[in-house]
Protein backbone atom coordinates (compact mmCIF):
# COMPACT_ATOMS: atom_id res chain seq x y z
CA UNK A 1 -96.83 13.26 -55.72
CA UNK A 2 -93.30 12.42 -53.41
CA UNK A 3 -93.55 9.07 -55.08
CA UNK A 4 -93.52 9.99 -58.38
CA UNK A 5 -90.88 12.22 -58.02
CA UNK A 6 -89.03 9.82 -56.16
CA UNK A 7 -88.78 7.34 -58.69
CA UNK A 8 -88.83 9.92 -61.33
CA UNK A 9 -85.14 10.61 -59.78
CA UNK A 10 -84.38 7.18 -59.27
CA UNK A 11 -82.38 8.09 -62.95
CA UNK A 12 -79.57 7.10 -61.37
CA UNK A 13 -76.83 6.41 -63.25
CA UNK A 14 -77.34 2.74 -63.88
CA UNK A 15 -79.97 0.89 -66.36
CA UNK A 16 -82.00 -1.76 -65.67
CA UNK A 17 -80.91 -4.70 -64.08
CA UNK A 18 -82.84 -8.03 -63.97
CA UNK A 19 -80.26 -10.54 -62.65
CA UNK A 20 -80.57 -14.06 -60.93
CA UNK A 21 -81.99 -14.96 -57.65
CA UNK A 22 -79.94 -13.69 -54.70
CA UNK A 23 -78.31 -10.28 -56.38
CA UNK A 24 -79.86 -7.01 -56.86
CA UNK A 25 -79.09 -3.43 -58.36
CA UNK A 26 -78.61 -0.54 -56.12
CA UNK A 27 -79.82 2.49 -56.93
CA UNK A 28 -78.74 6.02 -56.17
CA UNK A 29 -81.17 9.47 -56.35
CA UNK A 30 -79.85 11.69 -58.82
CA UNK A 31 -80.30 14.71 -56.56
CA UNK A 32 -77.48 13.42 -54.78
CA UNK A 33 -75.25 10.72 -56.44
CA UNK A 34 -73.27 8.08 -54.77
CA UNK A 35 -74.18 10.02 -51.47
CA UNK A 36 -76.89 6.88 -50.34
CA UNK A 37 -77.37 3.60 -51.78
CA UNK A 38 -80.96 2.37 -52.42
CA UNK A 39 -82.63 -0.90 -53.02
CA UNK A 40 -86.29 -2.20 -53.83
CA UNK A 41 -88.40 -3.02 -51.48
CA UNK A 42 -92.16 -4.23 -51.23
CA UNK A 43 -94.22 -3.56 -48.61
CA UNK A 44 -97.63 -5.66 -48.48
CA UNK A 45 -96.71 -5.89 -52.47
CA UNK A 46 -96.12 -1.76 -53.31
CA UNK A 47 -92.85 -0.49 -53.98
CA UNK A 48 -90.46 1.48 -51.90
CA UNK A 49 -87.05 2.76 -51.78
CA UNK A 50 -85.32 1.87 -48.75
CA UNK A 51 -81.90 3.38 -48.19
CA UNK A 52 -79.22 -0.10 -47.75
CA UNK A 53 -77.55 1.28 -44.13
CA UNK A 54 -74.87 -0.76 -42.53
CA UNK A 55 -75.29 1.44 -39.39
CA UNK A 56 -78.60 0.75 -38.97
CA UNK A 57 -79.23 -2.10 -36.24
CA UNK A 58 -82.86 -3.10 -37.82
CA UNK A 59 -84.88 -2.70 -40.39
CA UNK A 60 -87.27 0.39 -40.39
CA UNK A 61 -90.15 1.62 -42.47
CA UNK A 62 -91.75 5.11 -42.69
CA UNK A 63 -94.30 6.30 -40.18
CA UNK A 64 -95.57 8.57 -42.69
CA UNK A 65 -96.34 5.69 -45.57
CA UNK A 66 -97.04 2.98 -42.52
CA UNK A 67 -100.19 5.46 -41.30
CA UNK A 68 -100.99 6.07 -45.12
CA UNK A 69 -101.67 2.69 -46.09
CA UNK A 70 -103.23 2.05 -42.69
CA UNK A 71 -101.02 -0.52 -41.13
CA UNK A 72 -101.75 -2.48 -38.10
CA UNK A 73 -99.28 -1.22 -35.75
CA UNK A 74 -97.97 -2.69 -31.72
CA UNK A 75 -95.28 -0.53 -29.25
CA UNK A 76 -91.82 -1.32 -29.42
CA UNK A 77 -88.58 -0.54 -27.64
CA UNK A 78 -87.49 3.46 -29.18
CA UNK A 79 -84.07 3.46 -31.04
CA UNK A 80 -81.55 6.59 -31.12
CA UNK A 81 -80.32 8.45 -33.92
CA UNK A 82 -76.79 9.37 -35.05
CA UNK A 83 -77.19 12.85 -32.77
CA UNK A 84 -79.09 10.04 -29.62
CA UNK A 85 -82.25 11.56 -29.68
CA UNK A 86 -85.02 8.72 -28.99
CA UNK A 87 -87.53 8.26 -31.56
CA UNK A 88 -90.60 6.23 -31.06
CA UNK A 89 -90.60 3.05 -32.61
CA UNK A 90 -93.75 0.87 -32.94
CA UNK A 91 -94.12 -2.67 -35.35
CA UNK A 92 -95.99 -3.07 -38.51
CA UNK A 93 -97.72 -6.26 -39.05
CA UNK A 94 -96.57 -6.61 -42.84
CA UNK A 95 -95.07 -8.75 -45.29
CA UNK A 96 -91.66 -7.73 -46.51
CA UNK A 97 -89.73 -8.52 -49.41
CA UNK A 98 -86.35 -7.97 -51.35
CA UNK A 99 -87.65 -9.69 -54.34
CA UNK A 100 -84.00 -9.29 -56.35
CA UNK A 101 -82.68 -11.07 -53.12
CA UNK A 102 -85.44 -13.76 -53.27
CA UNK A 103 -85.99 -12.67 -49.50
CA UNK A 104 -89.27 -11.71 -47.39
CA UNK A 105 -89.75 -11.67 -43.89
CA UNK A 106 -92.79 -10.72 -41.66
CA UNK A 107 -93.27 -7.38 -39.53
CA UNK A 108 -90.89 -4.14 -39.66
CA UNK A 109 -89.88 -1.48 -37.14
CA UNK A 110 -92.23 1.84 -37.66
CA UNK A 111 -90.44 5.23 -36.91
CA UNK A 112 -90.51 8.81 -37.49
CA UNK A 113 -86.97 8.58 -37.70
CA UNK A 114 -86.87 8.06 -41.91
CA UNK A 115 -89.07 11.50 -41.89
CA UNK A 116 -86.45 13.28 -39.71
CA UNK A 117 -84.26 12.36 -41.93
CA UNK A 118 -85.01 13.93 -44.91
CA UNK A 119 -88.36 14.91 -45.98
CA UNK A 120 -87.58 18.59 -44.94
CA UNK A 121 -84.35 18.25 -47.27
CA UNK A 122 -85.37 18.85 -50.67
CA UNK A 123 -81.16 18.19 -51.50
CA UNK A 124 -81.41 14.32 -49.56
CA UNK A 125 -82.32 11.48 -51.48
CA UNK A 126 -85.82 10.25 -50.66
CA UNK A 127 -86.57 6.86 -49.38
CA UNK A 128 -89.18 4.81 -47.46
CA UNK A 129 -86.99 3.34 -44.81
CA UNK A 130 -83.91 1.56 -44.05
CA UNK A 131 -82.69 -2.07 -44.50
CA UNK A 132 -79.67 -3.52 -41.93
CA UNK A 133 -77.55 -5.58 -43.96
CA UNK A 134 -76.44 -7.89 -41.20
CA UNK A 135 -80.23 -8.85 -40.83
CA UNK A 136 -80.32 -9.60 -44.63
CA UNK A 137 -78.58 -13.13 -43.80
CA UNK A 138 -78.12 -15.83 -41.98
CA UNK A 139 -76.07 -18.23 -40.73
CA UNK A 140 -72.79 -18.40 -43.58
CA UNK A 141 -74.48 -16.57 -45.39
CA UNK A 142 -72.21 -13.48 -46.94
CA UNK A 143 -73.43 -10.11 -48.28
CA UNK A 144 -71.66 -8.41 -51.04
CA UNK A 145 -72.29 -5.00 -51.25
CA UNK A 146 -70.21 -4.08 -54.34
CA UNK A 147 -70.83 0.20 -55.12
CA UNK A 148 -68.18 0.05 -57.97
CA UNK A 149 -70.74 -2.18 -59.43
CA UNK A 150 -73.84 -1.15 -57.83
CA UNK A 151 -75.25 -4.61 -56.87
CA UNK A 152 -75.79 -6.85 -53.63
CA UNK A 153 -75.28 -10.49 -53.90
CA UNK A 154 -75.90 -12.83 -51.23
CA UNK A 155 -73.16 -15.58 -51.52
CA UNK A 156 -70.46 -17.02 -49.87
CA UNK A 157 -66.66 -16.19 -48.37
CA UNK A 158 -65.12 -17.91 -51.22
CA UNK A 159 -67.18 -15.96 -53.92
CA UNK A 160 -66.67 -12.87 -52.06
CA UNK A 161 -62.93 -13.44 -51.21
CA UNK A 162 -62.97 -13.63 -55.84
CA UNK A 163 -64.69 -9.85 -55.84
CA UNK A 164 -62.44 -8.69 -52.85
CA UNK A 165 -58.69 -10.01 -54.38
CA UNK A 166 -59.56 -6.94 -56.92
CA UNK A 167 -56.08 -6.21 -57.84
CA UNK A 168 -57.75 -2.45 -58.35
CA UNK A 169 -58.55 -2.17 -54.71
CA UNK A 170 -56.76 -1.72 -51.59
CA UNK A 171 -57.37 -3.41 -47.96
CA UNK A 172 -59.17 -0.81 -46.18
CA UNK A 173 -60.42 -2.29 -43.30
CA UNK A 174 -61.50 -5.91 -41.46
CA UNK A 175 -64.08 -4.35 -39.12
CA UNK A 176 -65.60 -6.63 -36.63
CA UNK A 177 -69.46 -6.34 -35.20
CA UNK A 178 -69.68 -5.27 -32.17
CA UNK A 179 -72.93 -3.58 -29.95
CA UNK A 180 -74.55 -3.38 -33.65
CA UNK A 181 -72.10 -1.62 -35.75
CA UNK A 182 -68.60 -3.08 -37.72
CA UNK A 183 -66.33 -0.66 -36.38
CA UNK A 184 -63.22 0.02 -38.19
CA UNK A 185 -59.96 1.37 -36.68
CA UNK A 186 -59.11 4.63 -38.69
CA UNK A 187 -56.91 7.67 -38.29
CA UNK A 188 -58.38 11.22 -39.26
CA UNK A 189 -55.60 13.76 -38.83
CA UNK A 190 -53.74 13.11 -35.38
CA UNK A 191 -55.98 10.94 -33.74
CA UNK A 192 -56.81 7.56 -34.03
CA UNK A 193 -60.94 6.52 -34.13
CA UNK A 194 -62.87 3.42 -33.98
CA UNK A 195 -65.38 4.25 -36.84
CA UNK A 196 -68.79 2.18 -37.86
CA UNK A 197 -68.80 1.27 -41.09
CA UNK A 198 -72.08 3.53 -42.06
CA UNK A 199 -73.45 3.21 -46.11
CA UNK A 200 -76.19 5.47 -44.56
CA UNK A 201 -73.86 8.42 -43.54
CA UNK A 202 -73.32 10.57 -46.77
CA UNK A 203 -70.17 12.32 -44.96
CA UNK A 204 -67.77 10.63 -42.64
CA UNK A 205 -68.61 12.11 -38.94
CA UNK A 206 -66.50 11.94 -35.57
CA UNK A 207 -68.63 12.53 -31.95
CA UNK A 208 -66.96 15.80 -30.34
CA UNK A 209 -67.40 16.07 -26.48
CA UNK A 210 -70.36 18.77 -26.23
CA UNK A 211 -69.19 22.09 -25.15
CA UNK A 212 -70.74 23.84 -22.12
CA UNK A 213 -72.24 26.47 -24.40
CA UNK A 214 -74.16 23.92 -26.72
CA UNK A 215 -77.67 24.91 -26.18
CA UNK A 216 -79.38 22.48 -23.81
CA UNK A 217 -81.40 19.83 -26.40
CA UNK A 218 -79.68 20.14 -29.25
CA UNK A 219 -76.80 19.17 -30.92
CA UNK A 220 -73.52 21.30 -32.78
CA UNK A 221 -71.78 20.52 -35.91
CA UNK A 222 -68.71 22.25 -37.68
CA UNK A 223 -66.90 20.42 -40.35
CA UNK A 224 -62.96 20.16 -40.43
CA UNK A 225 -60.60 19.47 -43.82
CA UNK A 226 -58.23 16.31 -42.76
CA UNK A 227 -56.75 13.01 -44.01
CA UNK A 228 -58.24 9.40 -43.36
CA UNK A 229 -56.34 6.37 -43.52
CA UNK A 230 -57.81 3.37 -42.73
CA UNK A 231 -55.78 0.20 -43.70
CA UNK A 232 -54.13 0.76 -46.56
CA UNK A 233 -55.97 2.95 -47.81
CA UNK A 234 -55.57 6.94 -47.46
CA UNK A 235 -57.95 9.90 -48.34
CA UNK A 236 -58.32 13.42 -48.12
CA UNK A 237 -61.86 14.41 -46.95
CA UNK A 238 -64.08 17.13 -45.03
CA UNK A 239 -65.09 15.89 -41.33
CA UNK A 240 -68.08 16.30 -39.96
CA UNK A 241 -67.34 17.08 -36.18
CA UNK A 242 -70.59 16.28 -34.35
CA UNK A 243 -71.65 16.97 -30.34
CA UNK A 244 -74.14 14.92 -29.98
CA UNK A 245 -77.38 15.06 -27.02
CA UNK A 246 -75.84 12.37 -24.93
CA UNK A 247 -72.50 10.37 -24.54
CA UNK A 248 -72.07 7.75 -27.87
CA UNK A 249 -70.67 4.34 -27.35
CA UNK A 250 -68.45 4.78 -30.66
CA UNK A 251 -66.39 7.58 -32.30
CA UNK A 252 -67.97 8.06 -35.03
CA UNK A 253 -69.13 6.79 -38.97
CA UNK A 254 -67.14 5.94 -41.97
CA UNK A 255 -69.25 7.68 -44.51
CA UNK A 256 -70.15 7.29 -48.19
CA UNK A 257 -67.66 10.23 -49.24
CA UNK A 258 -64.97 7.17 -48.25
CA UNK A 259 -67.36 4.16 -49.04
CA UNK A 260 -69.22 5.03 -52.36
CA UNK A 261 -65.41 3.81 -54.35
CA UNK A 262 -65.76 0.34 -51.81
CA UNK A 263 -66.79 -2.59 -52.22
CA UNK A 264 -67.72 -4.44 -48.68
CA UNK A 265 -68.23 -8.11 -47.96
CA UNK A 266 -70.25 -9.01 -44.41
CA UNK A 267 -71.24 -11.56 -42.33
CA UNK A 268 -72.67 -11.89 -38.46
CA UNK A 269 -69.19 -11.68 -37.24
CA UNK A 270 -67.00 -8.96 -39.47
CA UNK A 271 -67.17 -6.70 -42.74
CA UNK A 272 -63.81 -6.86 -45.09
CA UNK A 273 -63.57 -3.21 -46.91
CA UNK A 274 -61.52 -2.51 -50.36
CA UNK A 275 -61.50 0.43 -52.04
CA UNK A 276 -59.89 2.22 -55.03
CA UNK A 277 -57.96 4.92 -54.07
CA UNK A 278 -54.81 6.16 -52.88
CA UNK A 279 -51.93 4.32 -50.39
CA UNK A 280 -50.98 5.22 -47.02
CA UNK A 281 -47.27 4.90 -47.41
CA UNK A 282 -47.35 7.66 -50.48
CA UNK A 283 -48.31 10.67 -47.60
CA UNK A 284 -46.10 11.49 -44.25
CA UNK A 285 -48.29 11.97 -41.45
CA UNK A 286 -50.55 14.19 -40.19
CA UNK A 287 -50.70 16.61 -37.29
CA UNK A 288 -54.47 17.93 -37.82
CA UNK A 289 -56.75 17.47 -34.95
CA UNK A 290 -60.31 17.78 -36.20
CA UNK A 291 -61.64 18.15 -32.99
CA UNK A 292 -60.19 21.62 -32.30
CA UNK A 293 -62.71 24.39 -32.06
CA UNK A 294 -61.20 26.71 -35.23
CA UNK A 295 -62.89 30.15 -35.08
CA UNK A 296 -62.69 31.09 -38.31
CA UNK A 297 -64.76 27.98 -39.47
CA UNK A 298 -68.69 28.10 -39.48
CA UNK A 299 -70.74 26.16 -36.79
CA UNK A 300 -74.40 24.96 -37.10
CA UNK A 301 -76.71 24.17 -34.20
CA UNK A 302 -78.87 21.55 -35.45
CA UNK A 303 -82.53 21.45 -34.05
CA UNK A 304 -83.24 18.35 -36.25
CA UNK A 305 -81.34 16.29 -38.04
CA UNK A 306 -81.61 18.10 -40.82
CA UNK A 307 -82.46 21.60 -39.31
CA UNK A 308 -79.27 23.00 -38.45
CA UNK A 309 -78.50 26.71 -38.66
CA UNK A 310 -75.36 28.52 -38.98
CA UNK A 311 -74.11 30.29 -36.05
CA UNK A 312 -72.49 34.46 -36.44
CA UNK A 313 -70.31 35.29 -34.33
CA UNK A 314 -72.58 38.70 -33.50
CA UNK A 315 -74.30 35.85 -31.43
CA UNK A 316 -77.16 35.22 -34.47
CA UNK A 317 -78.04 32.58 -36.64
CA UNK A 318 -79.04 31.73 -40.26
CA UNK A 319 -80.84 29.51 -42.30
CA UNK A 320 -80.40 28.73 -45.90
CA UNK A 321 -83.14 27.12 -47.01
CA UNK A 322 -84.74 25.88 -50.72
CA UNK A 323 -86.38 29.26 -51.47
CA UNK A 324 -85.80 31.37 -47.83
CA UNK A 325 -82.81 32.67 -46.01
CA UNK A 326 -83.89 33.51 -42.67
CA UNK A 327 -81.97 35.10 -39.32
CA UNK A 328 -82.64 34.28 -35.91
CA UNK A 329 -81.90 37.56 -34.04
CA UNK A 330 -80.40 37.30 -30.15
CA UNK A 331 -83.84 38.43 -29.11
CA UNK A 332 -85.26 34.91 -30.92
CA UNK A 333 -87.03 37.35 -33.52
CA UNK A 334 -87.07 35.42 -37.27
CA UNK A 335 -86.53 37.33 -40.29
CA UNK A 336 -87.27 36.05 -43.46
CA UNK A 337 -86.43 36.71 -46.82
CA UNK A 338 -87.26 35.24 -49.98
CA UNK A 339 -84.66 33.76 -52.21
CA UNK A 340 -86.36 35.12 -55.39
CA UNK A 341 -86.00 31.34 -56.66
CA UNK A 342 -85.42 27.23 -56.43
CA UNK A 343 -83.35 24.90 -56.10
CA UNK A 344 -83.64 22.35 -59.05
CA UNK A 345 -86.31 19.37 -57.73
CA UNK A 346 -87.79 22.09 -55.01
CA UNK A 347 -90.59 20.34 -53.20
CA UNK A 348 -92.13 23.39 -51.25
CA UNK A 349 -93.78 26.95 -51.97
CA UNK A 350 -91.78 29.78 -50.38
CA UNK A 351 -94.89 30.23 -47.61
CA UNK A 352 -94.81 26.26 -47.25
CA UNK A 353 -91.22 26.69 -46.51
CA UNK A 354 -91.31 30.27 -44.00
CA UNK A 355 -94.53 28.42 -41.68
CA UNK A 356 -92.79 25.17 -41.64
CA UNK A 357 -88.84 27.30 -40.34
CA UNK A 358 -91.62 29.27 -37.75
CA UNK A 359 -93.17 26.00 -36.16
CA UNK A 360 -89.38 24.09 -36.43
CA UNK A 361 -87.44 26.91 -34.63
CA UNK A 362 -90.70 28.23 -32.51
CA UNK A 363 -89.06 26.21 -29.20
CA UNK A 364 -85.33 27.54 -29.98
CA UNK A 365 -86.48 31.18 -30.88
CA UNK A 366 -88.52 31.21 -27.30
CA UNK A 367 -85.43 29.71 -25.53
CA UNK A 368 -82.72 32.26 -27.12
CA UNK A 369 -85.52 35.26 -25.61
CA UNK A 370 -85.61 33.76 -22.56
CA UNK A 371 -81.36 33.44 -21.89
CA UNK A 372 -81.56 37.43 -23.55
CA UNK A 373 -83.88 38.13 -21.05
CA UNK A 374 -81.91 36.73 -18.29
CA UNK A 375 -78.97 37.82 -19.47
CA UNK A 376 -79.94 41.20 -19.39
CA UNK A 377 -81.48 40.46 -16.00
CA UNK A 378 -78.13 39.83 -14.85
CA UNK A 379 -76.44 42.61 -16.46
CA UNK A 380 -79.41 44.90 -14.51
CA UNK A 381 -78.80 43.02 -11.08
CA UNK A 382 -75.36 44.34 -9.71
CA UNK A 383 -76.51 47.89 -10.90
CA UNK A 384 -80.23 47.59 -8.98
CA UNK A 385 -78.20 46.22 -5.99
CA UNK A 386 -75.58 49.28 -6.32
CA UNK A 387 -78.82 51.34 -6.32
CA UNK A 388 -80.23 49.87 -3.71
CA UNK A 389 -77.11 50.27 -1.07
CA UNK A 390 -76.49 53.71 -2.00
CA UNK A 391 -80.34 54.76 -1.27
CA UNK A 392 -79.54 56.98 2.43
CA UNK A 393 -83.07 57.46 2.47
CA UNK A 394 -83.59 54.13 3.94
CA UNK A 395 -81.04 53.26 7.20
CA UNK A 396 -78.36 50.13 6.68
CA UNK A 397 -80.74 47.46 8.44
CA UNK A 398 -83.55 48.27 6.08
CA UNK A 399 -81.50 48.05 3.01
CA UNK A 400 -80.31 44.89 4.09
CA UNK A 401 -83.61 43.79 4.58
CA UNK A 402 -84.22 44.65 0.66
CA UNK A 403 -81.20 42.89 -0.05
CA UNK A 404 -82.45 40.19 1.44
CA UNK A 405 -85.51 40.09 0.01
CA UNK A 406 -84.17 40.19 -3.14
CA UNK A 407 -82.14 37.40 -2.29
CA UNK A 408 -85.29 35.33 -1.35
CA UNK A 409 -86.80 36.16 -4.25
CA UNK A 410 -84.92 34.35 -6.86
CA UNK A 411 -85.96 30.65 -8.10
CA UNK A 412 -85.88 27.51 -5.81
CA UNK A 413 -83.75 25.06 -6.45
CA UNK A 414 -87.26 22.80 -7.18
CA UNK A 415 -87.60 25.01 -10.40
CA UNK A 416 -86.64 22.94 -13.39
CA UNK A 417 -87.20 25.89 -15.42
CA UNK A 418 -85.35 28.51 -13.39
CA UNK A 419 -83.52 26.56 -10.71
CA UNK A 420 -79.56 27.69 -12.59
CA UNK A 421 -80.45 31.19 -12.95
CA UNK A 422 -81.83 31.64 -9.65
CA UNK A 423 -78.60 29.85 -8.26
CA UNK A 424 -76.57 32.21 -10.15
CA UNK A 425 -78.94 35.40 -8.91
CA UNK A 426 -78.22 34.61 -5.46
CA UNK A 427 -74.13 33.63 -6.10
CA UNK A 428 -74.21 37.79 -7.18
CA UNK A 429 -76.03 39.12 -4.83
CA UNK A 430 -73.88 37.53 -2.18
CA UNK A 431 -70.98 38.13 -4.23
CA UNK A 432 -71.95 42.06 -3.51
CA UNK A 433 -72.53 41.43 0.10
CA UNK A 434 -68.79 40.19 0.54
CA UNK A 435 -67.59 43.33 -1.17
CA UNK A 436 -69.76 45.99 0.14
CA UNK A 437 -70.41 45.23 3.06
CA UNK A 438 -67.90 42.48 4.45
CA UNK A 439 -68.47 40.74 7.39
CA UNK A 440 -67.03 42.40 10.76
CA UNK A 441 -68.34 45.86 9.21
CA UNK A 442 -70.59 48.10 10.42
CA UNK A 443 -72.85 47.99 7.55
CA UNK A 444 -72.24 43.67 7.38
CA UNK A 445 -74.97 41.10 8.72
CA UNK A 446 -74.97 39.85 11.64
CA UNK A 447 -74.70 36.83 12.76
CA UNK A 448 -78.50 36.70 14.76
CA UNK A 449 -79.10 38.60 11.73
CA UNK A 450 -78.47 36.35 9.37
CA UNK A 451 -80.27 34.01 11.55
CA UNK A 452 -83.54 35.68 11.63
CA UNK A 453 -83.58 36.26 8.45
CA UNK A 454 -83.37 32.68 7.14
CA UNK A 455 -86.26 31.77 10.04
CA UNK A 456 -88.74 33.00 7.39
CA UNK A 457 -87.50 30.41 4.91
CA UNK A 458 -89.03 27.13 5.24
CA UNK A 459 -86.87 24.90 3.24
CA UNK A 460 -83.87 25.63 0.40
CA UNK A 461 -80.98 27.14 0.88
CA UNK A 462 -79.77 29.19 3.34
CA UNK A 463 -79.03 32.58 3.02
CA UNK A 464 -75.54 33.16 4.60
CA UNK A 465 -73.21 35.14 1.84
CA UNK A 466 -69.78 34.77 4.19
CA UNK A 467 -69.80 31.05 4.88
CA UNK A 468 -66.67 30.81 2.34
CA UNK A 469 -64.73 33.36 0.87
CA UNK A 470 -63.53 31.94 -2.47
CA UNK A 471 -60.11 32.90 -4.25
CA UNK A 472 -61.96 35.13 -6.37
CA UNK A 473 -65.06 36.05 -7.42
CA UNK A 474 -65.78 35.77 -10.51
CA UNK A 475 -67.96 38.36 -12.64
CA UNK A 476 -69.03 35.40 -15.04
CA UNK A 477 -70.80 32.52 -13.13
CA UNK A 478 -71.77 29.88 -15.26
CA UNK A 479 -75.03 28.76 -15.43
């Protein structure tokens, strides 16, 4: 059923094209136009769609259609994503082909990357996997990617140099290839970024440094109006401002909202860019910085790549869906309401939809319980310890002795789970022993005290709450 729907919106904008060996059409999916280019692809003879991705390092088919067909499959090394979360990657034994290219080769990366991509999106163009440009040639070999005409051509730097002297375009950018990507100096507001040149990116995207209060395992995203000018060429977009799981080695992607008006020319060692659009030296400069955290804009924590929910700033968060809205409550409870309707091209039922948000946000929903749990743990803490103190039923060693207790009590440093809130547990209860009863008192520990007590513990830390007084004490110890 996906594949006849996929090609059934294959429409695309464009007829036909039968042209000579060594140039094919690309195609675009009319559920999102110009945002990714497509080309034919066989696969042990069928057809596919595979998205045409200068970011991507390798070729890479569908797990999904790999398992359906029942290819033979061996391990290989995992790849990252544009957020650095590992996939699992293993090798088809198949015969591939670009037959408009007059090119096959033999085996293909396997990865459940291409589903994470899209197949929960019913708004992202469907495909079957990605091809890597760069690997589409060899030795002088040029590739023409030409999106003004929608075509590839493998040729050479003299043909291409004809299509790039376009007295319609302007020099955008001579990106070299470096660690897999042709990275492209480019200025986006105030700051100046060295951006891959991505035809797989639908939205141009800069890496943020992640922000202590990103939620451990995922990723945030907020988008930013600026200017881009890269070469000669300038243009006023919305930026994607992305914290990604771990620390990238670039600073970003030039997306198709800049590329889908280019048209590229690329070889092993560099990628010349022209474009249509306007000049640099028509607009003064800019003093937007996109990375800036602006309140008043929306922020998503994405789960998946294409699960990302909008966070309130009542602490909740919502999903928008095909035919649900949902809300994530701070408790991790999901409420879900129906949309009454579809999006044109709407590939799931409204129940489809709610079991698949349940099972996708089941981990995040438990994790936002737990931190309200402990948070209201810690809320309870200096009260219970206030109560505690205060009990003159009990003499001063003896509530000590509860303190302490309570003290011992919290998680081990050997608990991956628990280890940062039981370090911040015992930071408040000593916190209260320096202030209620200070050492020297006559309600303080004492030093043989302190002493015996830690004698029960057999390993860990130490329980000794005046080794260091610090300047203050703050009520709001991170985690």
């Amino acid at each position: 059923m996906r594949r006849a729907v996929l090609f059934a919106a294959l429409l695309a904008c464009r007829a036909a094209f039968a042209g000579p060996a060594g140039r094919a059409r690309i195609w675009f999916d009319a559920r999102a136009p110009m945002a990714r280019p497509m080309a034919r692809v066989t696969v042990d003879g069928a057809p596919h769609a595979f998205l045409l991705d200068t970011g991507a390092t390798h070729h890479v088919w569908s797990l999904e259609r790999a398992q359906h067909v029942g290819a033979l499959r061996d391990p290989a090394p995992p790849l990252l994503d544009f957020e650095l979360r590992e996939h699992d990657v293993e090798r088809a034994r198949v015969k591939v082909a670009v037959p408009e290219l007059d090119l096959a080769f033999d085996g293909i990366d396997v990865s459940d990357w291409i589903e994470a991509l899209q197949d929960r999106n019913p708004d992202v163009p469907h495909f079957d996997g990605v091809l890597s440009p760069h690997r589409l040639i060899t030795g002088d070999e040029v590739l023409v990617i030409d999106l003004l005409k929608g075509e590839i051509a493998i040729t050479d730097w003299p043909d291409a140099r004809e299509r790039l002297d376009d007295k319609s375009l302007i020099a955008a950018a001579d990106a070299q290839f470096e660690d897999g990507h042709y990275l492209a100096t480019a200025q986006i507001g105030a700051h100046v970024y060295r951006l891959a040149i991505d035809t797989g990116a639908p939205r141009t995207m800069v890496y943020a440094p992640r922000s202590l209060d990103t939620p451990r395992g995922m990723s945030r995203r907020r988008s930013h109006p600026a200017r881009l000018v890269v070469g000669d060429l300038m243009r006023p977009l919305t930026v994607d401002v992305f914290e990604p799981l771990g620390a990238p080695d670039l600073d970003g992607v030039l997306g198709m909202d800049v590329l889908a008006d280019c048209v590229m020319a690329l070889d092993a060692r560099r990628l010349e860019l022209r474009c249509r659009g306007d000049k640099r030296d028509a607009h003064g400069d800019s003093t937007v910085s996109v990375l800036e955290r602006d309140p008043m804009r929306p922020e998503y924590v994405c789960l998946e790549p294409n699960l990302c929910l909008r966070a309130t700033a009542a602490g909740r968060f919502i999903y928008y869906g095909d035919r649900i809205a949902a809300e994530i409550d701070r408790d991790g409870n999901l409420r879900v309401v129906s949309l009454g309707g579809a999006r044109p091209l709407a590939m799931r039922s409204t129940h489809d939809e709610t079991r698949w948000l349940q099972d996708a946000t089941a981990l995040f929903r438990y994790q936002r319980g737990h931190e309200r749990s402990l948070a209201r743990s810690f809320e309870f803490l200096p009260l219970h310890l206030a109560a505690v103190w205060s009990d003159d039923r009990f003499s001063a060693a003896e509530r000590r002795e509860v303190l302490f207790k309570i003290w011992d009590e919290a998680a081990e440093p050997s608990d991956r789970e628990l280890a940062a809130a039981g370090r911040r547990a015992r930071r408040v209860i000593e916190r209260f022993v320096r202030r209620r009863l200070p050492r020297g008192s006559p309600d303080g520990f004492a030093d043989d005290e302190l002493a015996r007590l830690n004698a029960r513990r057999a390993d860990g830390p130490r329980f000794d709450p005046y080794r260091y007084q610090p300047s203050h004490d703050r009520e709001d110890d991170e985690l």
